[in-house]
C-alpha atoms as a PDB file:
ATOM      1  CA  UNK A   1     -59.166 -14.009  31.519  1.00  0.00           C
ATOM      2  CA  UNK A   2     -60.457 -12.903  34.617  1.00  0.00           C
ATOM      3  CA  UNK A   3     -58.576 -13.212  38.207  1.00  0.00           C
ATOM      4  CA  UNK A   4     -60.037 -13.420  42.176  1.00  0.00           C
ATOM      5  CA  UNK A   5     -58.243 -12.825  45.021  1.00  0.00           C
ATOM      6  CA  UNK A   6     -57.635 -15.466  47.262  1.00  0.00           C
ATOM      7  CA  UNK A   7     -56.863 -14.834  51.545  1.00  0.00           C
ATOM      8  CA  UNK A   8     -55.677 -18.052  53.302  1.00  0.00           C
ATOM      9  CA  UNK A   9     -55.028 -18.297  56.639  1.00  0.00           C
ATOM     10  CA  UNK A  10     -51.931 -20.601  58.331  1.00  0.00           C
ATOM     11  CA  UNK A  11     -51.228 -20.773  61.689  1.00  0.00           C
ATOM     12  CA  UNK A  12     -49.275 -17.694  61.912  1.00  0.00           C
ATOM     13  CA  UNK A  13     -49.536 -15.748  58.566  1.00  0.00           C
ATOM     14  CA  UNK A  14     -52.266 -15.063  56.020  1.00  0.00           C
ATOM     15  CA  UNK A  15     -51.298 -15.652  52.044  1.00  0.00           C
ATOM     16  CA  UNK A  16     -52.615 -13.219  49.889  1.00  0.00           C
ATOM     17  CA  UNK A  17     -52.382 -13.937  46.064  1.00  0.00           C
ATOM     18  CA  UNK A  18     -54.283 -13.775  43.132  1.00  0.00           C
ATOM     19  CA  UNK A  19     -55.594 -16.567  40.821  1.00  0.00           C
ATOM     20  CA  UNK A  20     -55.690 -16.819  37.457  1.00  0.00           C
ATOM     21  CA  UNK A  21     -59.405 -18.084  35.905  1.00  0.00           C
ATOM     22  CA  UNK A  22     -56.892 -20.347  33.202  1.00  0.00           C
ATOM     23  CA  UNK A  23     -58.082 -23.226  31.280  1.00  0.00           C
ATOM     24  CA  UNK A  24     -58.507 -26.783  33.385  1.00  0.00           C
ATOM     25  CA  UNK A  25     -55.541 -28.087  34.999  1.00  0.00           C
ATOM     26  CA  UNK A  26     -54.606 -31.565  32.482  1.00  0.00           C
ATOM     27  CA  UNK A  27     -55.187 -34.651  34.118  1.00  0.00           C
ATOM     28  CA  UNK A  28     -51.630 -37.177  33.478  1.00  0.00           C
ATOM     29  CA  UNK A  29     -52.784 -40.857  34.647  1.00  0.00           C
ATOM     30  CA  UNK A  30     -49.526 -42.585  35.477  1.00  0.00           C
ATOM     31  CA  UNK A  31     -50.151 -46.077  34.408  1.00  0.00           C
ATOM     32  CA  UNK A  32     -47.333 -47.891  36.438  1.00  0.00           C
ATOM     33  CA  UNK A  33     -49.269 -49.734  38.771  1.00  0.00           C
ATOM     34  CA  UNK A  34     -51.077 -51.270  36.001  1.00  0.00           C
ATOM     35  CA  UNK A  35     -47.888 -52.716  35.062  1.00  0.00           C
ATOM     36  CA  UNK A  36     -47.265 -53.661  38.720  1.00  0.00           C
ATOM     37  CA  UNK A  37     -50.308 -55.709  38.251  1.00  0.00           C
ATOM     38  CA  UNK A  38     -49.300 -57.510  34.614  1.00  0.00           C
ATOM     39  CA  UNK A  39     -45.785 -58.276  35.905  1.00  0.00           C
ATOM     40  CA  UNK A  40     -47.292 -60.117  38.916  1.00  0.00           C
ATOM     41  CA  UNK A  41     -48.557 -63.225  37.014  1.00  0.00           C
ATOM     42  CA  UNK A  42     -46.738 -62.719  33.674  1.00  0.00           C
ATOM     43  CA  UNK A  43     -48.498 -62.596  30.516  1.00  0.00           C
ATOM     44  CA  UNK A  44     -50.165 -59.605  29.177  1.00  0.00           C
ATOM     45  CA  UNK A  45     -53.057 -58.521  31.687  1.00  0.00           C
ATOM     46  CA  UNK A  46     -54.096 -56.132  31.641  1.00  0.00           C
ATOM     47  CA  UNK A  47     -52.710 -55.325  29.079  1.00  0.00           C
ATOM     48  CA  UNK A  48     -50.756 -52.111  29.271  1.00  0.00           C
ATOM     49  CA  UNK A  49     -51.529 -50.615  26.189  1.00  0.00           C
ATOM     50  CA  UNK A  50     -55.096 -51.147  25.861  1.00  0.00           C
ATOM     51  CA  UNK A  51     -55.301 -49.201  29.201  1.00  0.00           C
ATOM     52  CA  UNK A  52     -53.557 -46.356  28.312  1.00  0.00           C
ATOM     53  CA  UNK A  53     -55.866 -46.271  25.513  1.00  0.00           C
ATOM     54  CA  UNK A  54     -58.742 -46.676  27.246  1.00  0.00           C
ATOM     55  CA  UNK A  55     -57.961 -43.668  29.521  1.00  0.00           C
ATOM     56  CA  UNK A  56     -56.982 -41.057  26.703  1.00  0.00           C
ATOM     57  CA  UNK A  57     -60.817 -42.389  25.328  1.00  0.00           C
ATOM     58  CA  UNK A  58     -61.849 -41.458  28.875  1.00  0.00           C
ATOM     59  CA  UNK A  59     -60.999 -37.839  28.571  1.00  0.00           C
ATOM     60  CA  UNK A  60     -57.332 -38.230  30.120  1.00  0.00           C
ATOM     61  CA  UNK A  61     -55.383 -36.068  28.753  1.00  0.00           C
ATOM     62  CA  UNK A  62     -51.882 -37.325  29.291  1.00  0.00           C
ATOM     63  CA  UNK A  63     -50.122 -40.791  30.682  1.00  0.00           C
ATOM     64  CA  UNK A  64     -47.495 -40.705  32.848  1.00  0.00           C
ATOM     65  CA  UNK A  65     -44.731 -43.462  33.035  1.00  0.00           C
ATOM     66  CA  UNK A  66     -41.873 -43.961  35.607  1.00  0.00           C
ATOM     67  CA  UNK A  67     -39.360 -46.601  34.390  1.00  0.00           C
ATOM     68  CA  UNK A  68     -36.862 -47.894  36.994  1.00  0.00           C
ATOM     69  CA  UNK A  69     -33.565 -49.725  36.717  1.00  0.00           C
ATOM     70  CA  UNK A  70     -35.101 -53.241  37.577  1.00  0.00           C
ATOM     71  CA  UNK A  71     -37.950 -52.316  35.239  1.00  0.00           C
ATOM     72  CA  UNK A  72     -40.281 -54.297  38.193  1.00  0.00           C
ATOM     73  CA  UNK A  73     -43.708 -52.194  36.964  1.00  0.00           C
ATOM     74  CA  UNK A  74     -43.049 -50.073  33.522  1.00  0.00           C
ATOM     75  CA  UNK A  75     -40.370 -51.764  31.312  1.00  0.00           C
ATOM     76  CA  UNK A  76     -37.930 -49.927  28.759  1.00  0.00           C
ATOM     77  CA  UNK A  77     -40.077 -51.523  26.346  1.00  0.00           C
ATOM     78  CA  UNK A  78     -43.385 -50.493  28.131  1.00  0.00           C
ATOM     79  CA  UNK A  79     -41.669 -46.963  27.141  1.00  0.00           C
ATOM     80  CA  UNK A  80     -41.603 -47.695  23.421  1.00  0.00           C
ATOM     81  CA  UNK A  81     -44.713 -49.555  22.939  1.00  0.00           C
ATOM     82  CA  UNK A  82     -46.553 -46.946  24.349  1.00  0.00           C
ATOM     83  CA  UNK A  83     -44.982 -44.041  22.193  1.00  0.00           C
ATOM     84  CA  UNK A  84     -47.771 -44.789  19.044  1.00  0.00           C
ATOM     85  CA  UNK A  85     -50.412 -45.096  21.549  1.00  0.00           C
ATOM     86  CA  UNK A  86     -49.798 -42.144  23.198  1.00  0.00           C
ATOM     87  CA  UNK A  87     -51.549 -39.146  21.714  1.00  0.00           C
ATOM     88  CA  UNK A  88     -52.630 -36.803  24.459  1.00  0.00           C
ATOM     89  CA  UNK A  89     -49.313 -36.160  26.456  1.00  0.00           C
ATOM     90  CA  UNK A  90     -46.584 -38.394  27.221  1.00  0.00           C
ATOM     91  CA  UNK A  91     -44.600 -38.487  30.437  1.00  0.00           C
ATOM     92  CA  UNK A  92     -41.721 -40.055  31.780  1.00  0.00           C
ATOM     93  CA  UNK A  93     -40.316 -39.545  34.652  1.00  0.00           C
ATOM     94  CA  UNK A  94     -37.215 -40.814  36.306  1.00  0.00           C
ATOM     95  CA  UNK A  95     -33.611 -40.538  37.327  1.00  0.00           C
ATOM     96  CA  UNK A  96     -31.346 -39.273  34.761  1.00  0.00           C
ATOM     97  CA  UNK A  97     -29.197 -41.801  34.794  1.00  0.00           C
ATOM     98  CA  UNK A  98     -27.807 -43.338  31.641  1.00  0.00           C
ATOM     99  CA  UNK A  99     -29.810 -45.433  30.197  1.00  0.00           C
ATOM    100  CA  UNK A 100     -32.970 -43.306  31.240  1.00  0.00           C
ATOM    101  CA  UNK A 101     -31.484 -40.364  29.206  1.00  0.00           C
ATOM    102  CA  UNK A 102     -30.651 -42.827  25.793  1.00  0.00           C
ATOM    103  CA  UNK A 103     -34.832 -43.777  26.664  1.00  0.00           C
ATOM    104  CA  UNK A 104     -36.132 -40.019  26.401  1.00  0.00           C
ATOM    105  CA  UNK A 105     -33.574 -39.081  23.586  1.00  0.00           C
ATOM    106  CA  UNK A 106     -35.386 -41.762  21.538  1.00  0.00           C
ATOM    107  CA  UNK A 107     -38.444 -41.622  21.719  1.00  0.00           C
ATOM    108  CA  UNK A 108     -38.729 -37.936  22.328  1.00  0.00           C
ATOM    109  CA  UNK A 109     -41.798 -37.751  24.623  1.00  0.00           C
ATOM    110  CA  UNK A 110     -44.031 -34.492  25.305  1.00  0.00           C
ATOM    111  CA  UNK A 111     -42.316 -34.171  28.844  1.00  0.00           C
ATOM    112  CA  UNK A 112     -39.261 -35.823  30.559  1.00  0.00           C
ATOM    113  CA  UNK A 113     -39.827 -34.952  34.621  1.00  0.00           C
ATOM    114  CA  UNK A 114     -36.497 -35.415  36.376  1.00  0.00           C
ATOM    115  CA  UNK A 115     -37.459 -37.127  39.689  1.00  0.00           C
ATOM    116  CA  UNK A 116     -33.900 -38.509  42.051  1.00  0.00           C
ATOM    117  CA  UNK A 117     -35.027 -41.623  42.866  1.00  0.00           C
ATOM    118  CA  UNK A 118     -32.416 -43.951  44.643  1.00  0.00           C
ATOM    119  CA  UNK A 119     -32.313 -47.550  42.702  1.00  0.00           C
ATOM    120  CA  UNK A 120     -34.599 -49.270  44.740  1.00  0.00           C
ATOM    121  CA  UNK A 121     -36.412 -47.052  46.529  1.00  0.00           C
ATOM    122  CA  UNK A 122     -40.272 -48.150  46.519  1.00  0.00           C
ATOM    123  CA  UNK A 123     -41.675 -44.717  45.478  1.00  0.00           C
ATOM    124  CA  UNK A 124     -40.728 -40.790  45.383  1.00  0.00           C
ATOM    125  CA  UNK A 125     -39.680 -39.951  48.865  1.00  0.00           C
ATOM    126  CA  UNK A 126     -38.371 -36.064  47.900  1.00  0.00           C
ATOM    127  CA  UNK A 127     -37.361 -33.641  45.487  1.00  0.00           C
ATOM    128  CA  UNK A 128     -34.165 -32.107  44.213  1.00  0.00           C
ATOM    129  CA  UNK A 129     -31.811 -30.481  45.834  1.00  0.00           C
ATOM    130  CA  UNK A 130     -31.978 -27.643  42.834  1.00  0.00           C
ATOM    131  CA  UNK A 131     -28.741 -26.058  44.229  1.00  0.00           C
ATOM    132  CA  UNK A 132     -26.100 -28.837  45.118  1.00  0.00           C
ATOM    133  CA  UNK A 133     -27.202 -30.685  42.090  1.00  0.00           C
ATOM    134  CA  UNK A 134     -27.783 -27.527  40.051  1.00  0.00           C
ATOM    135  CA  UNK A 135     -24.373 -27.902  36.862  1.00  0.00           C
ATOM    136  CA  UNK A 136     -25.604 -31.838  36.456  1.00  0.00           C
ATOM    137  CA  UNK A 137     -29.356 -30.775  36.169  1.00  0.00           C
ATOM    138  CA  UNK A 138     -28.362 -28.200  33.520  1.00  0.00           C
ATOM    139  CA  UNK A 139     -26.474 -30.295  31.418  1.00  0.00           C
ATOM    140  CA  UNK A 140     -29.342 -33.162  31.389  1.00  0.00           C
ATOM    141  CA  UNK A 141     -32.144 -30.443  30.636  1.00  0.00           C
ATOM    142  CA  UNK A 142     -30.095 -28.609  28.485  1.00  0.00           C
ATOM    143  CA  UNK A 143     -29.904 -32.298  26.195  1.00  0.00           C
ATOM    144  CA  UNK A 144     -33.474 -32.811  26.295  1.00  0.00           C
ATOM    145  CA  UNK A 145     -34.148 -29.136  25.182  1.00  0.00           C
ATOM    146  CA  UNK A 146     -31.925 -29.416  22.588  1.00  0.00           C
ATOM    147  CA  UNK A 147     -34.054 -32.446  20.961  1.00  0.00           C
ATOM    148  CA  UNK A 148     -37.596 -30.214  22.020  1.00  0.00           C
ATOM    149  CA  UNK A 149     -38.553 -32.307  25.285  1.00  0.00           C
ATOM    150  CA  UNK A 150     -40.170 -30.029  27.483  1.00  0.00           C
ATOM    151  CA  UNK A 151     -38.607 -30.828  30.899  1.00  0.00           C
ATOM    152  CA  UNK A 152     -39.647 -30.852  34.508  1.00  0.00           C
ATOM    153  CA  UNK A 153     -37.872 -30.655  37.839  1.00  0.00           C
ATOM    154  CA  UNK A 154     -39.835 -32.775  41.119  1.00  0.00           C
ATOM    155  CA  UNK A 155     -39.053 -30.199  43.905  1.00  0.00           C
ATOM    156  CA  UNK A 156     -40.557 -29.909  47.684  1.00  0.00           C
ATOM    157  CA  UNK A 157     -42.138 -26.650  48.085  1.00  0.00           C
ATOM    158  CA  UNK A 158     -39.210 -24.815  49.219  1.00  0.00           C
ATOM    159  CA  UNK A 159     -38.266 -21.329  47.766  1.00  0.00           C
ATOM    160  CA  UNK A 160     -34.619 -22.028  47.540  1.00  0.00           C
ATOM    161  CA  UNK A 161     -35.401 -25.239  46.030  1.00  0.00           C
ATOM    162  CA  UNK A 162     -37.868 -23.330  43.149  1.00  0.00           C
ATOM    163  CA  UNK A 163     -35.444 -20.781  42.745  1.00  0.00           C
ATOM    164  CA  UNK A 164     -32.716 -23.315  42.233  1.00  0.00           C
ATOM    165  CA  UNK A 165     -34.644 -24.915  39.443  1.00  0.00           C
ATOM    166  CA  UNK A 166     -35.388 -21.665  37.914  1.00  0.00           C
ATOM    167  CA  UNK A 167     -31.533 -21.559  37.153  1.00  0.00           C
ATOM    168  CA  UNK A 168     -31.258 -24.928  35.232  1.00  0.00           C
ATOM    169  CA  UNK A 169     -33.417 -23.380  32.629  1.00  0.00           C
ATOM    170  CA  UNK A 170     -36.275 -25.673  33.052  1.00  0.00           C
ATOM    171  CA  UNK A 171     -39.665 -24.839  31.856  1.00  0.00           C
ATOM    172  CA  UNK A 172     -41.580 -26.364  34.607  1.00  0.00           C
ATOM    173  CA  UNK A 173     -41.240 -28.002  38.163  1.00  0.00           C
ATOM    174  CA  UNK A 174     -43.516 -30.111  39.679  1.00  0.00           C
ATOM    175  CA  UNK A 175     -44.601 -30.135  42.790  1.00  0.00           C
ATOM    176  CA  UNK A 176     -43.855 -33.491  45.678  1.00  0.00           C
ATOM    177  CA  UNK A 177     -47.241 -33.363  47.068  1.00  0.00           C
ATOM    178  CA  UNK A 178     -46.829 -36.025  49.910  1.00  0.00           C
ATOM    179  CA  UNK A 179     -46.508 -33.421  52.735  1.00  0.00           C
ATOM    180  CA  UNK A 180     -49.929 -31.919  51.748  1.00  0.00           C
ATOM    181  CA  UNK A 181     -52.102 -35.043  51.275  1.00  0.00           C
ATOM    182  CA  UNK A 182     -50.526 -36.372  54.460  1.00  0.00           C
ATOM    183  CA  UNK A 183     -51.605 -33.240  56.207  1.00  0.00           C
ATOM    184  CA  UNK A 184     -54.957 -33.330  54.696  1.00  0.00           C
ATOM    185  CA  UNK A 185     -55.725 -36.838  55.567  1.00  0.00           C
ATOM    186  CA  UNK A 186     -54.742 -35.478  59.462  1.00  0.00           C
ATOM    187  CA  UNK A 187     -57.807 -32.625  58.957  1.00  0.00           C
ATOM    188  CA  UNK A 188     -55.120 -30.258  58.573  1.00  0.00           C
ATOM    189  CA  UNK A 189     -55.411 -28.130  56.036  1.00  0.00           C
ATOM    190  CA  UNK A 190     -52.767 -25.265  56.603  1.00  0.00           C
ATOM    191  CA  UNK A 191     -50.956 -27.696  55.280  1.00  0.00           C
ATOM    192  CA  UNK A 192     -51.527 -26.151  51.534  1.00  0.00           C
ATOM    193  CA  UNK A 193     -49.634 -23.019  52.675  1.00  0.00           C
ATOM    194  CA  UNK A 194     -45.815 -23.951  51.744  1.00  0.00           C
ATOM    195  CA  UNK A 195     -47.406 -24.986  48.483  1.00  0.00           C
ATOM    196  CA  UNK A 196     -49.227 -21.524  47.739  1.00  0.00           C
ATOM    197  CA  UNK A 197     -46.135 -19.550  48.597  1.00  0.00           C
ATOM    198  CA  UNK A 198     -44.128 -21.984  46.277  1.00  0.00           C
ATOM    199  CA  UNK A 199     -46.869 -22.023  43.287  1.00  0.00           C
ATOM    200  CA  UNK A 200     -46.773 -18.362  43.463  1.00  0.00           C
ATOM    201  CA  UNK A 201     -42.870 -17.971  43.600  1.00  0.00           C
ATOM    202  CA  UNK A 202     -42.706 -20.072  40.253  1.00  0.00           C
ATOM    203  CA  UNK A 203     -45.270 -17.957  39.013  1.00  0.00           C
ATOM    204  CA  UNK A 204     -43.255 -14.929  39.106  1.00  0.00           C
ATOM    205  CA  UNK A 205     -40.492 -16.567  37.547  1.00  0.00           C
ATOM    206  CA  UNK A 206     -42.187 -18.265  34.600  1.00  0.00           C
ATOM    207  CA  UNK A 207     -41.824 -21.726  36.005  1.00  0.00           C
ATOM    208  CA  UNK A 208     -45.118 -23.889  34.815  1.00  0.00           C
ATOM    209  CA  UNK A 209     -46.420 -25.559  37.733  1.00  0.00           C
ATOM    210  CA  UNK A 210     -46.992 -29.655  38.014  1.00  0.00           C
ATOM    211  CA  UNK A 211     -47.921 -31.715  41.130  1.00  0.00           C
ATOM    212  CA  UNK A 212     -47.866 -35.393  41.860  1.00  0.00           C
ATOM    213  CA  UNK A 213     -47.604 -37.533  44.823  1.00  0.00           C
ATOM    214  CA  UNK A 214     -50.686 -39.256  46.935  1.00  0.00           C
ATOM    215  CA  UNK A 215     -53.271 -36.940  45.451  1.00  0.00           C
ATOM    216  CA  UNK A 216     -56.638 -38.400  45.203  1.00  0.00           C
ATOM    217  CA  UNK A 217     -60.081 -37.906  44.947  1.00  0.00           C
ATOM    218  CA  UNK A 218     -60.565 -37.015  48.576  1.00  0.00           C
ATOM    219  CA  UNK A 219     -57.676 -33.852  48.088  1.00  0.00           C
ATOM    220  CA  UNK A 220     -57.150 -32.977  44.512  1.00  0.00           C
ATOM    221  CA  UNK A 221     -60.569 -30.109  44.319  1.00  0.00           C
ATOM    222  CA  UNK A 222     -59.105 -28.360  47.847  1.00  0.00           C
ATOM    223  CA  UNK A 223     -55.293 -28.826  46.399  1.00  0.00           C
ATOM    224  CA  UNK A 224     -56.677 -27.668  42.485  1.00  0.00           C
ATOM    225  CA  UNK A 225     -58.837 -24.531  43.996  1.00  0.00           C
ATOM    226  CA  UNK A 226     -55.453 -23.318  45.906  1.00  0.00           C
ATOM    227  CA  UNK A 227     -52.350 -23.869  43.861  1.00  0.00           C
ATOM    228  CA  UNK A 228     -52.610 -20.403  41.225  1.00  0.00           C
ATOM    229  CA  UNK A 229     -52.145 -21.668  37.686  1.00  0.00           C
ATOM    230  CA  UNK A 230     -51.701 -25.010  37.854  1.00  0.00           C
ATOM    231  CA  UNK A 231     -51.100 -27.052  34.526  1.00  0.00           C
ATOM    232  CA  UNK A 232     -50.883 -30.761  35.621  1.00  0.00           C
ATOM    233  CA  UNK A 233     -51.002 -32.987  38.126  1.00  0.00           C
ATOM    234  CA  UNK A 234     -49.902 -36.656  37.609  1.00  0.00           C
ATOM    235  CA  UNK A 235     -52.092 -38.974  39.490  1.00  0.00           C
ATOM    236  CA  UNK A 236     -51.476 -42.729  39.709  1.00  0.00           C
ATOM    237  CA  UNK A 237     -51.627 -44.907  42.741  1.00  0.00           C
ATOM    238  CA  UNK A 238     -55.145 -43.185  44.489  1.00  0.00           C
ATOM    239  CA  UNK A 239     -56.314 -43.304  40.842  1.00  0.00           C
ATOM    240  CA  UNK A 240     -56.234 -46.889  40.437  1.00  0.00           C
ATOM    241  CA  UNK A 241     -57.164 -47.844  43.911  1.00  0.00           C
ATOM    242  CA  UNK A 242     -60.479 -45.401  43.358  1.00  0.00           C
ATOM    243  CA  UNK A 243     -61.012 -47.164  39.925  1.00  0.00           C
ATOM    244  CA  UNK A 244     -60.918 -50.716  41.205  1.00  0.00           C
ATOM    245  CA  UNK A 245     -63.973 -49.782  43.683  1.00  0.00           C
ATOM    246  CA  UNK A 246     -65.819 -47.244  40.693  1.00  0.00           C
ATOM    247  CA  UNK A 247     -64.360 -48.232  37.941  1.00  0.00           C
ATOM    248  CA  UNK A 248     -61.353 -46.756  35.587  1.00  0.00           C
ATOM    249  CA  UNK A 249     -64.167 -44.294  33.006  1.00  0.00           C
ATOM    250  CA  UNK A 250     -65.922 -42.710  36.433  1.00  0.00           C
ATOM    251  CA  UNK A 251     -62.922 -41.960  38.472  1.00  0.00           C
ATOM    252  CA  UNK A 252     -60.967 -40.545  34.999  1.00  0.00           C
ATOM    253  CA  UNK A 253     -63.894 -38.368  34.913  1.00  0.00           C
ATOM    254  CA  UNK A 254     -63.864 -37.656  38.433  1.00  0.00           C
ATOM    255  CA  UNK A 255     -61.018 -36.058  38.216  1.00  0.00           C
ATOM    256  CA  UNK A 256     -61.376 -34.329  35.282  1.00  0.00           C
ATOM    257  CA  UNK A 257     -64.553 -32.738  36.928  1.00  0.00           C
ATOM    258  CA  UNK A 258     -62.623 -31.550  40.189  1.00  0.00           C
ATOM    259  CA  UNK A 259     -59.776 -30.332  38.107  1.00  0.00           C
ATOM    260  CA  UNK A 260     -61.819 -27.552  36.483  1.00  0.00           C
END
């Protein structure tokens, strides 16, 4: 394992860290908008399963689900049907509510990534507050641990916020990446610097690093090449916009090619 030092320069302070030469970062295609699709006319196309399938065959190496309350893309029985299938990694994500804990206790997935969704909100729109909701994010992790689901915080890239995660015992936080593709999009690149500082914070205390939100093909090699050891990235929406343009094999591929 070899390691290069990285300078980066914001508008008012330079980031100097090192970064680890570590295996590819895993590629987790979250399949909800497929379901978004299905549920539109009914029936069973596409069909769900057959594309999760279809992009483990492509070299994905994880899917990533995120089952609300009114079930209006991935169903609770999306969740189930898809545990056979499933034999890279398997994701879900969502509010620990309930009925979304009874889910992950039974069918025991790879990873459970707490995200605090509001019932009806239309997508991710932040991360935890790690230190007001610290006891209740303790309890739920310390459940999932207990039945050997690796578990994952959604956090902005705030230091408080990572070190506030640190304490619930989690193994890994991932990333709300909104604020950096946003900024990207804009030609802004400092934009990556809250990230470094809180990749590299979680590095130091043993947190494994995710990421998810609006990354695409345009950002994921720039975000990839500057985050230090990052594991995973969950990619779902820009995935399969790109695929309906290049198709679902290419753009898998795509990714997998920018994530080395």
């Amino acid at each position: 394992m070899s390691a290069y030092l990285t300078l980066y320069f914001c508008d008012q302070f330079i980031i100097i860290h090192f970064l680890k030469q570590i295996s590819m970062t895993k590629l987790s295609v979250n399949i909800n908008k497929i379901a978004t699709l299905r549920n539109a006319r009914g029936g069973n196309v596409p069909n769900l399963l057959q594309v999760a399938n279809d992009i483990q065959k492509f070299g994905g190496q994880g899917i990533t689900i995120h089952p609300r309350p009114d079930e209006r893309h991935i169903r609770y029985q999306d969740a189930r049907d898809l545990r056979p299938i499933v034999y890279t990694e398997y994701n879900i994500e969502g509010n620990p509510q309930h009925n979304f804990i009874d889910l992950v206790l039974e069918l025991k997935p790879t990873q459970v990534t707490l995200v605090p969704d509001a019932i009806g909100a239309i997508t991710s729109s932040a991360g935890w507050d790690t230190i007001k909701n610290q006891a209740y994010l303790t309890e739920v992790i310390q459940e999932f641990q207990r039945n050997g689901i690796r578990t994952s915080i959604f956090v902005d890239p705030v230091l408080e916020m990572i070190e506030g995660a640190k304490a619930t015992g989690t193994e890994r936080i991932e990333l709300y990446t909104e604020h950096f593709a946003h900024q990207y999009g804009l030609g802004n690149k400092n934009g990556i610097g809250t990230y470094i500082k809180a990749a590299v914070l979680a590095d130091e205390l043993n947190l494994g690093i995710n990421a998810g939100h609006d990354l695409s093909l345009d950002n994921i090699q720039f975000f990839k090449q500057n985050i230090p050891n990052l594991l995973e990235v969950s990619i779902g929406h820009a995935l399969i916009c790109e695929s309906l343009y290049l198709g679902l094999d290419n753009v898998v591929n795509m990714y997998l090619q920018k994530l080395k």
